[in-house]
C-alpha atoms as a PDB file:
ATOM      1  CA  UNK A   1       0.000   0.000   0.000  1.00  0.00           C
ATOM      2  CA  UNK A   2       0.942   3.692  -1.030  1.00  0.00           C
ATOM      3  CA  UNK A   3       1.897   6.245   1.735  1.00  0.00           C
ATOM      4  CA  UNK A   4       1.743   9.914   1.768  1.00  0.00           C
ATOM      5  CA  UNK A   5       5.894   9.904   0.661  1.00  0.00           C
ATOM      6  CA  UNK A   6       4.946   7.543  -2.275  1.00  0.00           C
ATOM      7  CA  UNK A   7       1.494   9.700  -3.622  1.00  0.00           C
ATOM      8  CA  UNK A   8       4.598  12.371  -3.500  1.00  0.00           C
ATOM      9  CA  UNK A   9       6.881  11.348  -5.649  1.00  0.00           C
ATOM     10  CA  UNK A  10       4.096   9.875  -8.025  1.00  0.00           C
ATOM     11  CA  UNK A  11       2.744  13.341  -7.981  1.00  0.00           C
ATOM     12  CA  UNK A  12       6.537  14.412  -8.808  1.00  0.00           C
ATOM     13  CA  UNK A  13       6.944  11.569 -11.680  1.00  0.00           C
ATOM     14  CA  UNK A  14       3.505  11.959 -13.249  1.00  0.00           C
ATOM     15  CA  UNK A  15       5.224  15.724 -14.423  1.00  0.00           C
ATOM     16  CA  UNK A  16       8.738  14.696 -14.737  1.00  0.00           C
ATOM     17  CA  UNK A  17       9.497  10.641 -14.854  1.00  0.00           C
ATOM     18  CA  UNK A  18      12.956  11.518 -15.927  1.00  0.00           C
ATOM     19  CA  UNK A  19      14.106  13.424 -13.237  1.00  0.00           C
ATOM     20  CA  UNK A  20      17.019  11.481 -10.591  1.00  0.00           C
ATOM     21  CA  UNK A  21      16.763   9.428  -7.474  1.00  0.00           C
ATOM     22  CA  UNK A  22      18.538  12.995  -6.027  1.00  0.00           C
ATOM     23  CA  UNK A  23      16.095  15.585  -7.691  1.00  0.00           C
ATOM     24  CA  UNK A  24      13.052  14.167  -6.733  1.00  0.00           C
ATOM     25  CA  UNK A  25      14.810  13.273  -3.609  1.00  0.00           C
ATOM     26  CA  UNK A  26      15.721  17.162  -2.917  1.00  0.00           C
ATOM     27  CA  UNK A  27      11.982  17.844  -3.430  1.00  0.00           C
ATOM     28  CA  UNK A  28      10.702  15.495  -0.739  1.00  0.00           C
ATOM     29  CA  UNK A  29      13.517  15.849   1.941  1.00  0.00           C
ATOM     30  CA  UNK A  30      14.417  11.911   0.995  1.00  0.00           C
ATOM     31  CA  UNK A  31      18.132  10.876  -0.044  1.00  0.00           C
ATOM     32  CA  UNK A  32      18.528   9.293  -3.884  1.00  0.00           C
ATOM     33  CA  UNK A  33      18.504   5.611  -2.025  1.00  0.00           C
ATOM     34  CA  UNK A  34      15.266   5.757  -0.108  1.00  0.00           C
ATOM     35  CA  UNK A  35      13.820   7.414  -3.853  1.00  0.00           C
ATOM     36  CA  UNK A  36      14.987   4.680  -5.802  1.00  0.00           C
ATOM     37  CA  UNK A  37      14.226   1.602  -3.066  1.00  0.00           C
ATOM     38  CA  UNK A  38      10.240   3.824  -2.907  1.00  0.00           C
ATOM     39  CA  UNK A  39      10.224   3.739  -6.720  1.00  0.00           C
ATOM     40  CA  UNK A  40      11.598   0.157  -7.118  1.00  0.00           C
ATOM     41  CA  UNK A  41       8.678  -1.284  -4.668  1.00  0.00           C
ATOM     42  CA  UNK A  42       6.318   0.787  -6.625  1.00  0.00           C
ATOM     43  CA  UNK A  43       7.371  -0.549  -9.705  1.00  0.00           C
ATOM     44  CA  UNK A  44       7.934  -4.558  -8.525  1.00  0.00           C
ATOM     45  CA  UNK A  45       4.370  -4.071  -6.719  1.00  0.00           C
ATOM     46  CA  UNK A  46       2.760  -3.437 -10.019  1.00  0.00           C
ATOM     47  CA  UNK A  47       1.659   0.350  -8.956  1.00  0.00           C
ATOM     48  CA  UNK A  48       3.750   1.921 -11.456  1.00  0.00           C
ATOM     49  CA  UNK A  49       3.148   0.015 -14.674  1.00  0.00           C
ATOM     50  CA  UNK A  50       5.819   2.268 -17.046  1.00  0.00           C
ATOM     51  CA  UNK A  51       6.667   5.255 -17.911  1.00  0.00           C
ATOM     52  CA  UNK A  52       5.454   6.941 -21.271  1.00  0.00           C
ATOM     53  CA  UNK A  53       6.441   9.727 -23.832  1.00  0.00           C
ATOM     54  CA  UNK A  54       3.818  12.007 -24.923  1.00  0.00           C
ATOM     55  CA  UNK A  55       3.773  13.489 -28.166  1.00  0.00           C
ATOM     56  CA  UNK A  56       2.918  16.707 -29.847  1.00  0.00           C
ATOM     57  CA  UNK A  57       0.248  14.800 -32.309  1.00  0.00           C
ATOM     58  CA  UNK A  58       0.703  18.148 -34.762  1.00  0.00           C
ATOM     59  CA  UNK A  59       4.262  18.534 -34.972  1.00  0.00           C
ATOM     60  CA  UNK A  60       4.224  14.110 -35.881  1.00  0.00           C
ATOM     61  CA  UNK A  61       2.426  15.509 -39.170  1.00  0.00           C
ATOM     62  CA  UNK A  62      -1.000  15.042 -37.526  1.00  0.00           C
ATOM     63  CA  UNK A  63      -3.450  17.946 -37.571  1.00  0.00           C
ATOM     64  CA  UNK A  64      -6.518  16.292 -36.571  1.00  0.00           C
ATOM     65  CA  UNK A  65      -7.297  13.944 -33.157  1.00  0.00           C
ATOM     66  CA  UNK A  66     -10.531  12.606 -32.049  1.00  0.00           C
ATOM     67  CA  UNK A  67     -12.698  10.711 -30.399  1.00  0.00           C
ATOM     68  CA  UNK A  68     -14.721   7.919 -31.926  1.00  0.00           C
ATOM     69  CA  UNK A  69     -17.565   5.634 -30.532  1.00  0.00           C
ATOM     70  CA  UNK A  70     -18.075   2.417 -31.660  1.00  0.00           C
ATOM     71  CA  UNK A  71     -21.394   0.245 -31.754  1.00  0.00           C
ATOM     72  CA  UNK A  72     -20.006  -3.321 -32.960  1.00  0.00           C
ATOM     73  CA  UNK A  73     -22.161  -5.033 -35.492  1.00  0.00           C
ATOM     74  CA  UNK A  74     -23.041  -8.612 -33.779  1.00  0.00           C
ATOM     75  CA  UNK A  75     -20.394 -11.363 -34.150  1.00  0.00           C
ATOM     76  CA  UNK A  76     -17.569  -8.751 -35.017  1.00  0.00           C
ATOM     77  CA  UNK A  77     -16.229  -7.996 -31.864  1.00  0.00           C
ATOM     78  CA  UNK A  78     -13.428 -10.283 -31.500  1.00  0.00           C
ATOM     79  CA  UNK A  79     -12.084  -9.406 -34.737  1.00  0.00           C
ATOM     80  CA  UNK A  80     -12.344  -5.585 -34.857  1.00  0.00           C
ATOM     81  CA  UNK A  81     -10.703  -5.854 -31.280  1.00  0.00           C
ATOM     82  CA  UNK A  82      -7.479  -6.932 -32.856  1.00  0.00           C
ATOM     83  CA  UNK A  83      -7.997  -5.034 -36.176  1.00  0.00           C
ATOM     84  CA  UNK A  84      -8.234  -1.909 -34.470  1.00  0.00           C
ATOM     85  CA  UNK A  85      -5.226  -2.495 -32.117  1.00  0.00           C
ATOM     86  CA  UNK A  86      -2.707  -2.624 -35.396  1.00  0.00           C
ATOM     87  CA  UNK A  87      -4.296   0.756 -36.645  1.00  0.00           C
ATOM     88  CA  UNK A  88      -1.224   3.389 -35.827  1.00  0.00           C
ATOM     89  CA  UNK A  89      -3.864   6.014 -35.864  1.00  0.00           C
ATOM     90  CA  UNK A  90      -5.631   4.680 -32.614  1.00  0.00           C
ATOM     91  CA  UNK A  91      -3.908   5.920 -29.353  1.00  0.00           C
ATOM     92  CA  UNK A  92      -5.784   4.775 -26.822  1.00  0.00           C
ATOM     93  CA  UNK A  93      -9.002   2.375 -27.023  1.00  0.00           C
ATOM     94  CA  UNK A  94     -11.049   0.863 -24.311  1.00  0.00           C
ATOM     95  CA  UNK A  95     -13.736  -1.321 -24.427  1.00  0.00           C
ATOM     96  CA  UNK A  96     -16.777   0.248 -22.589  1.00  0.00           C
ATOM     97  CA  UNK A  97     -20.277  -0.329 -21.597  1.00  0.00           C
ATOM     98  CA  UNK A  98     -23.595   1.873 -22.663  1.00  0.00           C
ATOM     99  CA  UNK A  99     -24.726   1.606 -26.323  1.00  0.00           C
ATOM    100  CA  UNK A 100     -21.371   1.254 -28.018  1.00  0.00           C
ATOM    101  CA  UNK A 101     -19.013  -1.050 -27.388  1.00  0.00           C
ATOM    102  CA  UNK A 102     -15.880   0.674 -28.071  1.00  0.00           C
ATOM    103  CA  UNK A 103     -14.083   4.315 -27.462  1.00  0.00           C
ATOM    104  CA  UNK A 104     -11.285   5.165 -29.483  1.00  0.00           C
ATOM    105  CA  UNK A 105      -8.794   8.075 -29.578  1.00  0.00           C
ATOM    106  CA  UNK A 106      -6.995   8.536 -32.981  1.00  0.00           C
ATOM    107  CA  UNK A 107      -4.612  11.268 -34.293  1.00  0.00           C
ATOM    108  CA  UNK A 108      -4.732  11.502 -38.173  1.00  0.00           C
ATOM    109  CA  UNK A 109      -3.297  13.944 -40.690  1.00  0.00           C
ATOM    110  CA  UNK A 110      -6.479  15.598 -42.282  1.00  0.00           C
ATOM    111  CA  UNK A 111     -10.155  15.369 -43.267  1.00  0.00           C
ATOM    112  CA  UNK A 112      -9.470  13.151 -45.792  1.00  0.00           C
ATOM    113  CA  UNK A 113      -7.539  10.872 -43.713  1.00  0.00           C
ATOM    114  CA  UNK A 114     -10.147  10.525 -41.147  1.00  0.00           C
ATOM    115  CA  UNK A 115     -12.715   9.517 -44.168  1.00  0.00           C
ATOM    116  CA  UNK A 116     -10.453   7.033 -44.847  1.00  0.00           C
ATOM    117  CA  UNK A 117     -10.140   5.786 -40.930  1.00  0.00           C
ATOM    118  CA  UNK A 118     -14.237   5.928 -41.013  1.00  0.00           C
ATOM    119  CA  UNK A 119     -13.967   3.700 -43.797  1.00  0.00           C
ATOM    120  CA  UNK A 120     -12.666   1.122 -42.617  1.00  0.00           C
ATOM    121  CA  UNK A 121     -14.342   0.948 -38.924  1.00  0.00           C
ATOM    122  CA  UNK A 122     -17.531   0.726 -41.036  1.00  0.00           C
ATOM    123  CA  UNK A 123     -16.747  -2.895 -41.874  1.00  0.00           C
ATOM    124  CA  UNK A 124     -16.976  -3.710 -38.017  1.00  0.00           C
ATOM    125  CA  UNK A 125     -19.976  -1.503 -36.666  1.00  0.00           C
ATOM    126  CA  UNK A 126     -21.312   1.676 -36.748  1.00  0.00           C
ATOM    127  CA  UNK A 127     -18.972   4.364 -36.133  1.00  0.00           C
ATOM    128  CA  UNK A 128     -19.531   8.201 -33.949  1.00  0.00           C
ATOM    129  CA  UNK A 129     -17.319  10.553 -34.639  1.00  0.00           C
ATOM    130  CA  UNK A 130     -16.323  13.412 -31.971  1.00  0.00           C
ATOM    131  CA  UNK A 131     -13.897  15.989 -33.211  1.00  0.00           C
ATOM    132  CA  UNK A 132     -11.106  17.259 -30.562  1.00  0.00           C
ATOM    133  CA  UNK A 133     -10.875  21.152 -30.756  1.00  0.00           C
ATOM    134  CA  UNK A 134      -8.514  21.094 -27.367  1.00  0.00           C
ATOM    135  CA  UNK A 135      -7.439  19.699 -24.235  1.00  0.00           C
ATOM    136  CA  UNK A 136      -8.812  21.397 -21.081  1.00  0.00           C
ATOM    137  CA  UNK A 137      -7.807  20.868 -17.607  1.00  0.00           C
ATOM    138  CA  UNK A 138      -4.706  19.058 -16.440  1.00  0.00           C
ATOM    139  CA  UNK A 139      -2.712  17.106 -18.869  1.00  0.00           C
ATOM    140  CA  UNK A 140      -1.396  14.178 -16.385  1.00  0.00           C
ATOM    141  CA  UNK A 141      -4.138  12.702 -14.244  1.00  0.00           C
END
């Protein structure tokens, strides 16, 4: 179980996972060893599952990102599952509950590229398309 020292330096990593065992240490009053043994157990216990790199989606030569909702025609499931998984437009999916079966965030290049994603979703259910204007809020949660 997580203690008030650990929610810190998850706080800390969440904005910075590449700073060192003595930075994040100098920000908690810990020394580098007690940061790294904290983050080790962390990691071996299966709380902190990676670490990530986010991207700037426009400067990767995509100018469009959204949202997509997916009602699965019956008996497709199983395939468009793995289908959709090898797209390297989706960045995140997760299968949800409620009236469609999937939610799907993709980052594309243009209109015309999204037509083209739509096109091929159609094959496995209905698809709802939600347009991303910006991000609000924080950006880690």
């Amino acid at each position: 179980m997580a203690d008030d020292i650990d929610f810190k330096i998850i706080d800390i990593l969440k904005v910075n996972s590449r700073l060192s065992y003595a930075e994040i240490g100098k920000q908690i009053f810990l020394s580098p060893s007690s940061v790294r043994e904290r983050v080790k157990k962390m990691e071996d216990s299966g709380l902190i599952k990676g670490y990530t790199l986010r991207l700037d989606q426009r400067l990767m030569g995509n100018n469009l990102e959204a949202f997509i909702m997916l009602k699965i025609f019956s008996g497709k499931l199983k395939a468009a599952l793995v289908e959709i998984e090898s797209y390297p437009e989706v960045k995140e999916a997760f299968r949800i509950t409620g009236q469609h079966n999937l939610y799907i965030r993709i980052a594309l290049k243009d209109q015309l590229h999204l037509q083209q994603f739509i096109d091929k979703l159609v094959n496995f259910g209905e698809p709802t398309t939600h347009l991303i204007l910006s991000r609000i809020g924080k950006e880690n949660f």
